[in-house]
Every structure is written in C-alpha cells, then in structure tokens.
PDB file of N, CA and C in Angstrom:
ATOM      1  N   UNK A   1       0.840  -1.193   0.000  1.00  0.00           N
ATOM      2  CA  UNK A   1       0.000   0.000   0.000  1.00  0.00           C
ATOM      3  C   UNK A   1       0.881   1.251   0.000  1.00  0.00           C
ATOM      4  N   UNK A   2       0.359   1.824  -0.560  1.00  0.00           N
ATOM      5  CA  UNK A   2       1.204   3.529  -1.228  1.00  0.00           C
ATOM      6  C   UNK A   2       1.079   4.207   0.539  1.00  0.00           C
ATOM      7  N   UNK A   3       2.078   4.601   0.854  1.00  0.00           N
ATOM      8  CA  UNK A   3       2.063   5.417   2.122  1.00  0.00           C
ATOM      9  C   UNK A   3       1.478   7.073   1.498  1.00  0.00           C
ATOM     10  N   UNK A   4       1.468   8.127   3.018  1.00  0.00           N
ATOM     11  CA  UNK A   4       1.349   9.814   2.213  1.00  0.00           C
ATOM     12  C   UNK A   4       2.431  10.064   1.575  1.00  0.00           C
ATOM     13  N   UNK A   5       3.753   9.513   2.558  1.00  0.00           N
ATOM     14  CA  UNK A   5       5.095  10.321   2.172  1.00  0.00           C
ATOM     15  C   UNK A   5       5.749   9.725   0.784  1.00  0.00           C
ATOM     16  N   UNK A   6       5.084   8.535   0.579  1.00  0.00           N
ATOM     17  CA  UNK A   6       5.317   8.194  -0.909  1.00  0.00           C
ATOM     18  C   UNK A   6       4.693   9.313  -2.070  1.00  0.00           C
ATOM     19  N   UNK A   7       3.020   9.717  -1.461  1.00  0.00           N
ATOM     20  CA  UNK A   7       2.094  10.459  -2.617  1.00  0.00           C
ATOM     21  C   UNK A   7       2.711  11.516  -2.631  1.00  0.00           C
ATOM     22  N   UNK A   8       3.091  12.345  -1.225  1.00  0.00           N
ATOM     23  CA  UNK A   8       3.632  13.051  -1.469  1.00  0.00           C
ATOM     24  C   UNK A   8       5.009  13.724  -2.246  1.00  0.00           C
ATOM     25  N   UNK A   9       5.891  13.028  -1.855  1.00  0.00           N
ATOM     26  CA  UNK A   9       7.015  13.127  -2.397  1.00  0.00           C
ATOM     27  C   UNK A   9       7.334  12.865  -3.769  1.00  0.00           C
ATOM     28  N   UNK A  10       6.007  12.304  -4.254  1.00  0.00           N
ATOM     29  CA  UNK A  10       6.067  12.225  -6.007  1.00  0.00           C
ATOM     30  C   UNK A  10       5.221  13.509  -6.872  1.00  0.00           C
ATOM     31  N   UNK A  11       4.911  14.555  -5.972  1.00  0.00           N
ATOM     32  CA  UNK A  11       4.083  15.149  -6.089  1.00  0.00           C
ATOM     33  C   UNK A  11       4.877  16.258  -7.026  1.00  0.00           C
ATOM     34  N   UNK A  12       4.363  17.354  -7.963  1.00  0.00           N
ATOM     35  CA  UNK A  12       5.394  18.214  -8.434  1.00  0.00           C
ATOM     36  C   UNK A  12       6.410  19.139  -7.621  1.00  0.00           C
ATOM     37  N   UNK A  13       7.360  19.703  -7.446  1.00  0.00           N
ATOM     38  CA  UNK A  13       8.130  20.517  -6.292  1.00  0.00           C
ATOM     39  C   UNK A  13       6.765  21.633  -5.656  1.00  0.00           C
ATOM     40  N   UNK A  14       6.223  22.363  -6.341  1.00  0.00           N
ATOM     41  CA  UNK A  14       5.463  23.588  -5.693  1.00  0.00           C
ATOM     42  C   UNK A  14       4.857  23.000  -5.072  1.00  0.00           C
ATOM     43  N   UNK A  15       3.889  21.615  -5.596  1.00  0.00           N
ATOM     44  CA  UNK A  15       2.766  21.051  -4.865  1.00  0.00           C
ATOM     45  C   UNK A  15       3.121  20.219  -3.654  1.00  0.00           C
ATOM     46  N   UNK A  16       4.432  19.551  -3.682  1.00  0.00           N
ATOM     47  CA  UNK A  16       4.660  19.104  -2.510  1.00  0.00           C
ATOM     48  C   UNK A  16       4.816  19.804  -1.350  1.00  0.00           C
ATOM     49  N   UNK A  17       5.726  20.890  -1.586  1.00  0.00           N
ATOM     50  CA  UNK A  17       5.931  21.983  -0.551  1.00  0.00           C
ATOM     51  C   UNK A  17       4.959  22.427   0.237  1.00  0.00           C
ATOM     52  N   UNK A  18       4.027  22.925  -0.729  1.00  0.00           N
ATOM     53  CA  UNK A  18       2.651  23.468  -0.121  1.00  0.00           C
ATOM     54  C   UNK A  18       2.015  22.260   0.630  1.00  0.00           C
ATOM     55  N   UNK A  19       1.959  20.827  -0.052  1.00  0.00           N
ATOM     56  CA  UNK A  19       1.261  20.222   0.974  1.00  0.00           C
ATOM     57  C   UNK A  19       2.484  19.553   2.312  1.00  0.00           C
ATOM     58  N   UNK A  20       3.811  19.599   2.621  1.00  0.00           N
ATOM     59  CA  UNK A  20       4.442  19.292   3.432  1.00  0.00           C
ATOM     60  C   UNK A  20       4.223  20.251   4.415  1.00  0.00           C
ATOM     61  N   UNK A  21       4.098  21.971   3.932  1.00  0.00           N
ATOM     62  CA  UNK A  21       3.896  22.632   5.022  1.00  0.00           C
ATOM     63  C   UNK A  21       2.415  22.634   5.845  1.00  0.00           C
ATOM     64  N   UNK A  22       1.284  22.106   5.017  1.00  0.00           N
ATOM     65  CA  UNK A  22       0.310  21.765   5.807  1.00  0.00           C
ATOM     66  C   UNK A  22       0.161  21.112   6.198  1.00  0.00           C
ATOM     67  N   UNK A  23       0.651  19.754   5.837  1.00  0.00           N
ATOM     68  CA  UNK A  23       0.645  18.019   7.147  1.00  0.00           C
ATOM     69  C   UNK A  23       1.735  18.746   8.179  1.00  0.00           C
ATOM     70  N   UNK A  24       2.482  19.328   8.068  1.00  0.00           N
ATOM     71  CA  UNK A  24       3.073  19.610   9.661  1.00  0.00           C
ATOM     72  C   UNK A  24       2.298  20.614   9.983  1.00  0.00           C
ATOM     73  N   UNK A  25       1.676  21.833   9.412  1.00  0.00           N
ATOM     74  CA  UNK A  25       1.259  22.192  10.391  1.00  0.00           C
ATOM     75  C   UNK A  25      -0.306  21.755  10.873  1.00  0.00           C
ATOM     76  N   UNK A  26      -0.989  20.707  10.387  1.00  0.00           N
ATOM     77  CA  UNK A  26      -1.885  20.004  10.874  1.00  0.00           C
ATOM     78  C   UNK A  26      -1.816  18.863  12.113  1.00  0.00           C
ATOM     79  N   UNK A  27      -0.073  18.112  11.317  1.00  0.00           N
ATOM     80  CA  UNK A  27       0.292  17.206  12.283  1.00  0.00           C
ATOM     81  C   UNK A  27       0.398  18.369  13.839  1.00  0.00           C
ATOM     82  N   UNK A  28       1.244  19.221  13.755  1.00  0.00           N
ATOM     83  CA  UNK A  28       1.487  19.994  15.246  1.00  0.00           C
ATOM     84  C   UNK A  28      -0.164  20.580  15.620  1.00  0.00           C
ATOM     85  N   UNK A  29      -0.615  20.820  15.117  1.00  0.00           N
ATOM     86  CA  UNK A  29      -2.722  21.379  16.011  1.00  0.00           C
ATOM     87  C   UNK A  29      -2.917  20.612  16.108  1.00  0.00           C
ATOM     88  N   UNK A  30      -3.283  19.425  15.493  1.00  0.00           N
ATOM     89  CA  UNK A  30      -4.591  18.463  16.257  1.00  0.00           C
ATOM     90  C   UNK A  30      -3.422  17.588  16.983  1.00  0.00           C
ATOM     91  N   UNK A  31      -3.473  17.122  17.520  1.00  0.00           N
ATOM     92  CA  UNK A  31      -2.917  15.912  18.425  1.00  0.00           C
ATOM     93  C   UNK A  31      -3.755  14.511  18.218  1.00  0.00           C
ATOM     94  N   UNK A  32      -3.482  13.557  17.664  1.00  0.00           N
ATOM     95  CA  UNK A  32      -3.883  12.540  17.740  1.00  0.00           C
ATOM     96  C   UNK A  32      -4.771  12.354  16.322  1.00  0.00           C
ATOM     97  N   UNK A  33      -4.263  13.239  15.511  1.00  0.00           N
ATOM     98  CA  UNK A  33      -4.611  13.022  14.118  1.00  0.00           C
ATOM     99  C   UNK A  33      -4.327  11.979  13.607  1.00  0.00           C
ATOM    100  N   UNK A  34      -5.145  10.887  12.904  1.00  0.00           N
ATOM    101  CA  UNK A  34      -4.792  10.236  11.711  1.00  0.00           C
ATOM    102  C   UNK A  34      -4.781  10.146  10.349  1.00  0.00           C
ATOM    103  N   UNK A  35      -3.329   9.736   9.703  1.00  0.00           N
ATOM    104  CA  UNK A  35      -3.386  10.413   8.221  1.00  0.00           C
ATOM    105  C   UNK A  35      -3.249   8.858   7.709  1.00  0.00           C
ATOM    106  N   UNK A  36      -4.513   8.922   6.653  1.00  0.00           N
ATOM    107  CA  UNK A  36      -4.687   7.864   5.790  1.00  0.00           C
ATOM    108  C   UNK A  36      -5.303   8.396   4.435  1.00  0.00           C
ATOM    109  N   UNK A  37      -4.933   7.555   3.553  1.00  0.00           N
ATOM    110  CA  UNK A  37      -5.948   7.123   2.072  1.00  0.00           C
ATOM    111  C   UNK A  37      -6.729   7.133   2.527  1.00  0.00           C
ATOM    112  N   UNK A  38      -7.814   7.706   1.866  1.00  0.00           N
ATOM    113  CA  UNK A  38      -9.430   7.738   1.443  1.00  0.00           C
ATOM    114  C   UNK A  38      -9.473   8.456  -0.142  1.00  0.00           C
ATOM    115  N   UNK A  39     -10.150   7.757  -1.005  1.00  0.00           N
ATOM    116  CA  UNK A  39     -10.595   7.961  -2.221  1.00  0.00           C
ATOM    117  C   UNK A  39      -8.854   8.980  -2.764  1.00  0.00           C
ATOM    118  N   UNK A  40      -8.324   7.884  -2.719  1.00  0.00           N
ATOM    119  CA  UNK A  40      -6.455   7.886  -3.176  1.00  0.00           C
ATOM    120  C   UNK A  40      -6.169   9.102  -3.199  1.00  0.00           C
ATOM    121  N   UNK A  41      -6.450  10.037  -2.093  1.00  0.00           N
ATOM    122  CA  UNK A  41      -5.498  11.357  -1.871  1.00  0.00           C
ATOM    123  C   UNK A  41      -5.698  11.352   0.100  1.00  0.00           C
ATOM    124  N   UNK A  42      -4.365  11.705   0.108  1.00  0.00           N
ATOM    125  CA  UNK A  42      -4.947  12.167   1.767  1.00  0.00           C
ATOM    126  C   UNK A  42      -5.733  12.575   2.651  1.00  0.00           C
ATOM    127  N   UNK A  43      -6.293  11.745   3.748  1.00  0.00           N
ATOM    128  CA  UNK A  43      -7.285  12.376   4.302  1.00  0.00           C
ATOM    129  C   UNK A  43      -6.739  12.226   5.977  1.00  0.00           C
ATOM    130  N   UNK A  44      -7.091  13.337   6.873  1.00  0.00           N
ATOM    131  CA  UNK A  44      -7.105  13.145   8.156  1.00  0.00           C
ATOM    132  C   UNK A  44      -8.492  12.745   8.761  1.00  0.00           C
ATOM    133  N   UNK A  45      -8.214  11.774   9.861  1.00  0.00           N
ATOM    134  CA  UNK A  45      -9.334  11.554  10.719  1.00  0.00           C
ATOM    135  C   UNK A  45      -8.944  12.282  12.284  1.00  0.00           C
ATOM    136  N   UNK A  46      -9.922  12.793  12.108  1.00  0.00           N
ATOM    137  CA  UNK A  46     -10.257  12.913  13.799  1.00  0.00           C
ATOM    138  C   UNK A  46     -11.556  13.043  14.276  1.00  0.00           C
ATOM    139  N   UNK A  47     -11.601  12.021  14.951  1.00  0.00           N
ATOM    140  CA  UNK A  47     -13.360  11.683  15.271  1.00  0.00           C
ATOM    141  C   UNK A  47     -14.318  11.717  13.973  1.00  0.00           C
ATOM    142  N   UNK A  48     -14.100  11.136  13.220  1.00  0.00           N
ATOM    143  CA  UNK A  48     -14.366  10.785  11.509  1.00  0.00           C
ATOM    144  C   UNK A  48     -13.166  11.605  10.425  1.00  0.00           C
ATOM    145  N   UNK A  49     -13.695  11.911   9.485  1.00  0.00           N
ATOM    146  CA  UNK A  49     -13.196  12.137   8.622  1.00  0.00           C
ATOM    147  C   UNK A  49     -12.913  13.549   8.634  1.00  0.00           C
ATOM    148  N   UNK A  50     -11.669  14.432   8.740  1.00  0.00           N
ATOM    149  CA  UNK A  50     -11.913  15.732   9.597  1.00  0.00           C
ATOM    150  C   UNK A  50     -10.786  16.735   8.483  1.00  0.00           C
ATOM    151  N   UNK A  51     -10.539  16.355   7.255  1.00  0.00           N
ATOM    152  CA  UNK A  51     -10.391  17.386   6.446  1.00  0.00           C
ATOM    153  C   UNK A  51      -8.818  16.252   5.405  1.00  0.00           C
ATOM    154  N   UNK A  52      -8.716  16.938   4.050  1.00  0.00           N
ATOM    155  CA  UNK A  52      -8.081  16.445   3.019  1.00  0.00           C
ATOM    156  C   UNK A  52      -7.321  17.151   2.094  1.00  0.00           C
ATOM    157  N   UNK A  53      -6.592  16.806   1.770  1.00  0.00           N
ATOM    158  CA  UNK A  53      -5.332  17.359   0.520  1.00  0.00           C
ATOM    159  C   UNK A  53      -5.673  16.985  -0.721  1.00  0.00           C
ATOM    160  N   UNK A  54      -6.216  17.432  -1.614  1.00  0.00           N
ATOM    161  CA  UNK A  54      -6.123  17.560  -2.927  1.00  0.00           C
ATOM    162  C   UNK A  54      -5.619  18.212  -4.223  1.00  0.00           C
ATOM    163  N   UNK A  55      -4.413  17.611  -4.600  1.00  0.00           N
ATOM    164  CA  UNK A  55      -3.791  18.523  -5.598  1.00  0.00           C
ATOM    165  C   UNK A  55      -4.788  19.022  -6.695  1.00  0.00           C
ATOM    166  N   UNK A  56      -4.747  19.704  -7.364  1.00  0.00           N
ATOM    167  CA  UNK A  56      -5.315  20.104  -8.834  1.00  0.00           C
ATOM    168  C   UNK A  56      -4.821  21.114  -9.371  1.00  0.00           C
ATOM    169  N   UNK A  57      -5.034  21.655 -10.550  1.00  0.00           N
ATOM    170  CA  UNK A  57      -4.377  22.452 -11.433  1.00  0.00           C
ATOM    171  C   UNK A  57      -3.839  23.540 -10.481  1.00  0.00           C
ATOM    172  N   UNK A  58      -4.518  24.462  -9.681  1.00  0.00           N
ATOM    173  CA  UNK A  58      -4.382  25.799  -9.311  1.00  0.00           C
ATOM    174  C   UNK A  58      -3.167  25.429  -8.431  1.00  0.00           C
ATOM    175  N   UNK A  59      -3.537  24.648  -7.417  1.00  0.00           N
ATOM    176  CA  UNK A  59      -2.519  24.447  -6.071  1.00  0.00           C
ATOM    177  C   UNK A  59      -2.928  23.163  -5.385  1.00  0.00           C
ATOM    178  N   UNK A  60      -3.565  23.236  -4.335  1.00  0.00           N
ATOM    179  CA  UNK A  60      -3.811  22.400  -3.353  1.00  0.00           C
ATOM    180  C   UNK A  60      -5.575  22.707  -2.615  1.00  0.00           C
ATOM    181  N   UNK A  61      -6.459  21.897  -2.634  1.00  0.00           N
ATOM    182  CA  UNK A  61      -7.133  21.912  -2.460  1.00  0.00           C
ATOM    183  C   UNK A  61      -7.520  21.313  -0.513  1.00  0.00           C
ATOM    184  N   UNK A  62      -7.807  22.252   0.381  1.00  0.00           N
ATOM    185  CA  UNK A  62      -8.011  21.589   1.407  1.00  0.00           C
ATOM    186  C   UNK A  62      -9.265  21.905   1.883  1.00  0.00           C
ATOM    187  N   UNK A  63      -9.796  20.573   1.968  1.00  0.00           N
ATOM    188  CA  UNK A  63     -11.102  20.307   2.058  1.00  0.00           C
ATOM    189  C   UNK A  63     -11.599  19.695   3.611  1.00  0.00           C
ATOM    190  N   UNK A  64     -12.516  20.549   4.449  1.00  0.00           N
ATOM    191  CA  UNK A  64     -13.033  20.438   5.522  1.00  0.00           C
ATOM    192  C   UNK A  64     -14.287  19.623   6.060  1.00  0.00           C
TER     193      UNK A  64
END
C-alpha cells in the first residue's frame, strides 16, 4: 500500500511543498490526528473524517 510520504514526495516541487507545510502544520494542532488514504489522496481523521489534501491544477485543495 502507497504510504502519504510516498504520494507526497512524487508530487510536483510547488505542490509538494505546499502540501508538506500543511501536514506539519496540521500534524502539530490536532494531536492525535490520523493520516490515511481515502478515495487515493490524503485524508485526516479525527473523530471521523476531519479534512483532506487535494492537488489540482491551481494548487492544493483543502477540504473540511
């Protein structure tokens, strides 16, 4: 199974950046976040399904 830091790190340079600086700064606020696949882009759980990374043309899509 494809890990994040695999999706990520294959990601284009701008788009990775942008999303490395938001898994840390998501990883450091929530405490006890979990980062998994859901519908093959990143998703955090906390107490369900509690927000996601989606690349697309413009930038990065983060979805609540």
């Amino acid at each position: 199974m494809r890990t994040v830091d695999e999706y990520i790190s294959n990601l284009p340079e701008e788009k990775r950046k942008l999303c490395e600086t938001i898994r840390e700064m998501i990883r450091e606020n929530v405490p006890g976040i979990q980062e998994k696949f859901s519908f093959k882009i990143p998703f955090y759980h906390y107490f369900g399904m509690f927000l996601y990374l989606n690349p697309n043309r413009e930038g990065i899509d983060v979805g609540f």
